[in-house]
C-alpha atoms as a PDB file:
ATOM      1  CA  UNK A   1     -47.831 -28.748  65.402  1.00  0.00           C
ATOM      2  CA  UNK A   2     -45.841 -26.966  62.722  1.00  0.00           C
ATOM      3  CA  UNK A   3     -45.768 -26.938  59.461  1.00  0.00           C
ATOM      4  CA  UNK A   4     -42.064 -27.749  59.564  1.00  0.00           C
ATOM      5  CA  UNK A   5     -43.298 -31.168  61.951  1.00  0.00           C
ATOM      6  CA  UNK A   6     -45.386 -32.160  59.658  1.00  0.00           C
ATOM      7  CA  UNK A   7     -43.151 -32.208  56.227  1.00  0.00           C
ATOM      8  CA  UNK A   8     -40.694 -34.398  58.731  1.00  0.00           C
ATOM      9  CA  UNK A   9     -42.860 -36.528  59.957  1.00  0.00           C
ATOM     10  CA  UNK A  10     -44.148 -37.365  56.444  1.00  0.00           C
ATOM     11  CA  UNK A  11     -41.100 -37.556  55.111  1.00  0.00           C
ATOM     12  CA  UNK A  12     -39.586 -40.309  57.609  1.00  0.00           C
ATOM     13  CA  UNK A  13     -42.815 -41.822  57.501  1.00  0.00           C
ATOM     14  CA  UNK A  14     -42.662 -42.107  53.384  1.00  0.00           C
ATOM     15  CA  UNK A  15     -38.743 -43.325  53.940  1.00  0.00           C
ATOM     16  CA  UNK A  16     -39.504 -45.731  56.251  1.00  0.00           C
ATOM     17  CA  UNK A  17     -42.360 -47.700  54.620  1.00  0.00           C
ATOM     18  CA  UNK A  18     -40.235 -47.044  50.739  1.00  0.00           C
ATOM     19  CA  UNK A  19     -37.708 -49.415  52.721  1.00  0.00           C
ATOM     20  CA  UNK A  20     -40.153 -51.625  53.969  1.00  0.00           C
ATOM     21  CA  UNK A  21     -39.193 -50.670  57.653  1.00  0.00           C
ATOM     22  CA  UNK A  22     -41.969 -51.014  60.526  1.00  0.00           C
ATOM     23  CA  UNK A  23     -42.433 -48.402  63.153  1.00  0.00           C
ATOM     24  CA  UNK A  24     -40.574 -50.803  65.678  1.00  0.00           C
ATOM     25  CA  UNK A  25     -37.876 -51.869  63.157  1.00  0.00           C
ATOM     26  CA  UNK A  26     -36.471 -48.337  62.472  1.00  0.00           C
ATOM     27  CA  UNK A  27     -37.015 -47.340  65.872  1.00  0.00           C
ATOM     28  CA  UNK A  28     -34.878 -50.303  67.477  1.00  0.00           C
ATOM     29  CA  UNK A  29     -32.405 -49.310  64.558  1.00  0.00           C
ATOM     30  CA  UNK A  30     -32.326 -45.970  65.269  1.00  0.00           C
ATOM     31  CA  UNK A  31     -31.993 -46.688  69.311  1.00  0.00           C
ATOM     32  CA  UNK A  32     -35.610 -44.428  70.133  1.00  0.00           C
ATOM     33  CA  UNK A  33     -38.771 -45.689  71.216  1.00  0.00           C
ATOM     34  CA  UNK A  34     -41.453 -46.937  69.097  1.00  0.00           C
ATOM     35  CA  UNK A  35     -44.599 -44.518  70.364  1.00  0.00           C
ATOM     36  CA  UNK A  36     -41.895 -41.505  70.146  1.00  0.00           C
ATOM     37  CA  UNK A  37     -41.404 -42.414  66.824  1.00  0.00           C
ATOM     38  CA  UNK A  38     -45.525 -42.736  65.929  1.00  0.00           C
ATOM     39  CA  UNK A  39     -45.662 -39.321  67.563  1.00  0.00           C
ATOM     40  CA  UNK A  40     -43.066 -37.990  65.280  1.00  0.00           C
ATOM     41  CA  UNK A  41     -44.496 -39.222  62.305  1.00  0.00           C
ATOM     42  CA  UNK A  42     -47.991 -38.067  63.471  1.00  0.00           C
ATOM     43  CA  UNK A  43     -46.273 -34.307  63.821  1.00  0.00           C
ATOM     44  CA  UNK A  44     -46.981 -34.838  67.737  1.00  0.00           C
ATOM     45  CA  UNK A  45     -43.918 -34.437  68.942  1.00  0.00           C
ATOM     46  CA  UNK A  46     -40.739 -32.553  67.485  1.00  0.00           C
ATOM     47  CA  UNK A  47     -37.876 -34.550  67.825  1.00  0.00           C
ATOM     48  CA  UNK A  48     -34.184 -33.254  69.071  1.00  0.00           C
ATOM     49  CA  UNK A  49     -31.335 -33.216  66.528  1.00  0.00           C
ATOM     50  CA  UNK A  50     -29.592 -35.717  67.720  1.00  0.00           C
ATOM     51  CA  UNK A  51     -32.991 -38.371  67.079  1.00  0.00           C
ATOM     52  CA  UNK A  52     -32.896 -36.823  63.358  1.00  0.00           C
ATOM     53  CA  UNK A  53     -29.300 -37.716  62.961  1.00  0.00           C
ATOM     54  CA  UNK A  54     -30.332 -41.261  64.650  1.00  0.00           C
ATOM     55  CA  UNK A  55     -32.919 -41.608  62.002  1.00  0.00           C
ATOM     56  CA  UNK A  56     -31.323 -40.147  59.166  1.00  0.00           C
ATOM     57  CA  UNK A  57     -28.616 -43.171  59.450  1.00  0.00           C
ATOM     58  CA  UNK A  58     -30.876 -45.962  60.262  1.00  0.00           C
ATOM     59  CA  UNK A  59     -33.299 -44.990  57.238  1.00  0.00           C
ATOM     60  CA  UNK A  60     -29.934 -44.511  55.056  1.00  0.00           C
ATOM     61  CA  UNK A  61     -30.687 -40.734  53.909  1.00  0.00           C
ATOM     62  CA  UNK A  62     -28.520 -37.694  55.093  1.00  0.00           C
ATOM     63  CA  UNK A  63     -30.668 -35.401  57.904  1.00  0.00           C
ATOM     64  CA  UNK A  64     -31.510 -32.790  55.126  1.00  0.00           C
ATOM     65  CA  UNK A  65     -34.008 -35.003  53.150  1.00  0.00           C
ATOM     66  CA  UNK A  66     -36.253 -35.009  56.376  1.00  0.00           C
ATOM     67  CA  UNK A  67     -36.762 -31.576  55.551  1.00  0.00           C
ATOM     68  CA  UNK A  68     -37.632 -31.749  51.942  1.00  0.00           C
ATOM     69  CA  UNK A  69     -40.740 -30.432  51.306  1.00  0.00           C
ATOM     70  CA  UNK A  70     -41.848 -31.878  47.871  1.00  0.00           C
ATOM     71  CA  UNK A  71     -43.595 -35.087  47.156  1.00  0.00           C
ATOM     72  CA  UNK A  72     -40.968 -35.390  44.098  1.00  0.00           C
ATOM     73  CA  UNK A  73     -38.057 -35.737  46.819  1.00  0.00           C
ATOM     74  CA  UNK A  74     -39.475 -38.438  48.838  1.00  0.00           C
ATOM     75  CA  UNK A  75     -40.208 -40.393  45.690  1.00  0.00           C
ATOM     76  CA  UNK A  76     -36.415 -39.750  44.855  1.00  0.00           C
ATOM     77  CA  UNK A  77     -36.213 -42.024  48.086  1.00  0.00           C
ATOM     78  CA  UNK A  78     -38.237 -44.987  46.909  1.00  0.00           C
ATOM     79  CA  UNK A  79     -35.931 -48.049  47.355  1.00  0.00           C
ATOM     80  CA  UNK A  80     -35.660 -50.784  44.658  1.00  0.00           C
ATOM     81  CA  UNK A  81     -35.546 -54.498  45.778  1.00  0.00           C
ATOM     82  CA  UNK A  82     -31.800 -53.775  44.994  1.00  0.00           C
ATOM     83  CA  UNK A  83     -31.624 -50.585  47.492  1.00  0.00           C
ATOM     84  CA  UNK A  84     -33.447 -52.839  50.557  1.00  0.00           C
ATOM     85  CA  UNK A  85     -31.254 -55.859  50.274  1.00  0.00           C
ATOM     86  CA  UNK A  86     -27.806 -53.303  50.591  1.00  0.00           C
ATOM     87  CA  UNK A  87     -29.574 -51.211  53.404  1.00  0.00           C
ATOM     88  CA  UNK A  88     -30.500 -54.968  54.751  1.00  0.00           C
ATOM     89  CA  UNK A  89     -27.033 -56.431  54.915  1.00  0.00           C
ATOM     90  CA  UNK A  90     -25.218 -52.737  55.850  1.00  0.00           C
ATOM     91  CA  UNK A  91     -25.726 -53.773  59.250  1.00  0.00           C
ATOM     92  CA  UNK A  92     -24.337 -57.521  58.624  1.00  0.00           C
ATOM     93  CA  UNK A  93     -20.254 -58.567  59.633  1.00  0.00           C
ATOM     94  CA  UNK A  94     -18.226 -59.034  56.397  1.00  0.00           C
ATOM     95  CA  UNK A  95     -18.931 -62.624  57.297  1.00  0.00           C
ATOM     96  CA  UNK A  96     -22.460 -62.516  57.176  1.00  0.00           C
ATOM     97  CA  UNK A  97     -22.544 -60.604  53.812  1.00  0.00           C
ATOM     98  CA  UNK A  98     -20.437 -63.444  52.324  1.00  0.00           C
ATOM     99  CA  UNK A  99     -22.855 -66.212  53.865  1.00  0.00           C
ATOM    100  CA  UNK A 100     -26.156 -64.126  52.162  1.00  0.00           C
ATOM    101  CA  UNK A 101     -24.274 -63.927  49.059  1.00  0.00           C
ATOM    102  CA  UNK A 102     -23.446 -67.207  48.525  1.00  0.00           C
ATOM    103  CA  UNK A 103     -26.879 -68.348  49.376  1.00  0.00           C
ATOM    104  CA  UNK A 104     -28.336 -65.910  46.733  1.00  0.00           C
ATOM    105  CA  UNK A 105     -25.723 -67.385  44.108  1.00  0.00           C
ATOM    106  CA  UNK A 106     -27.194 -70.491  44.851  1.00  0.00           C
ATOM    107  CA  UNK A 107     -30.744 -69.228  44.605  1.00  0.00           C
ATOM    108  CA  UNK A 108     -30.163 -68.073  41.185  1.00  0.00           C
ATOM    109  CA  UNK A 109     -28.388 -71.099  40.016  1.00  0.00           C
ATOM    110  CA  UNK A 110     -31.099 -73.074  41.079  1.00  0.00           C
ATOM    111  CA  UNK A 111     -33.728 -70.899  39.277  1.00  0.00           C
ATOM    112  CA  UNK A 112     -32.004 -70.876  36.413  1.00  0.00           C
ATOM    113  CA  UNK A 113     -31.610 -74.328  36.019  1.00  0.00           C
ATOM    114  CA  UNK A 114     -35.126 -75.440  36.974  1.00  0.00           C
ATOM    115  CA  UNK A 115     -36.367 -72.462  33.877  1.00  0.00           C
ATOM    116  CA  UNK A 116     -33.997 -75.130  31.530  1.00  0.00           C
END
């Protein structure tokens, strides 16, 4: 494949596992097939726009950072435990946010108390 495939395919392959994400998981998210997606990241296939844009929103990065050559850019990309949990709960109703958040409140209370 080309050079271009490959520097894409690394790059959503270095997104995807800096956000924890499976090969199934960001392909279900991103509404493509699992083995289309292996062959992407394997520089097998060269996927259409329109799966780029579908990947570029379910891995949370704009379509341009697939292209980015450098190693420094995909580290750029690294998520925090922070940056999963709000690309986690993105998906969630308003409801469902408020649920997870009061659950984590009472996480930390509980932590906190049992370090006392």
């Amino acid at each position: 494949m080309s050079h271009i495939s490959i520097i894409v395919g690394e790059n959503i392959r270095g997104i995807r596992q800096s956000k924890g994400l499976s090969q199934e998981r960001l392909a279900l998210r991103a509404g493509i097939n699992p083995s289309f997606l292996g062959q992407i990241e394997r520089a097998e296939k060269s996927p259409t726009i329109v799966s780029l844009e579908k990947l570029a929103i379910a891995l949370g990065v704009k379509v341009e950072e697939l292209f980015h050559s450098s190693t420094d850019e995909i580290q750029k990309t690294n998520a925090t435990f922070l940056d999963k949990i709000i690309f986690e709960l993105s998906e969630r109703t308003n409801e469902e946010q408020e649920d997870i958040y009061k659950i984590i409140i009472q996480l930390l209370v509980f932590k906190d108390k049992k370090e006392k």
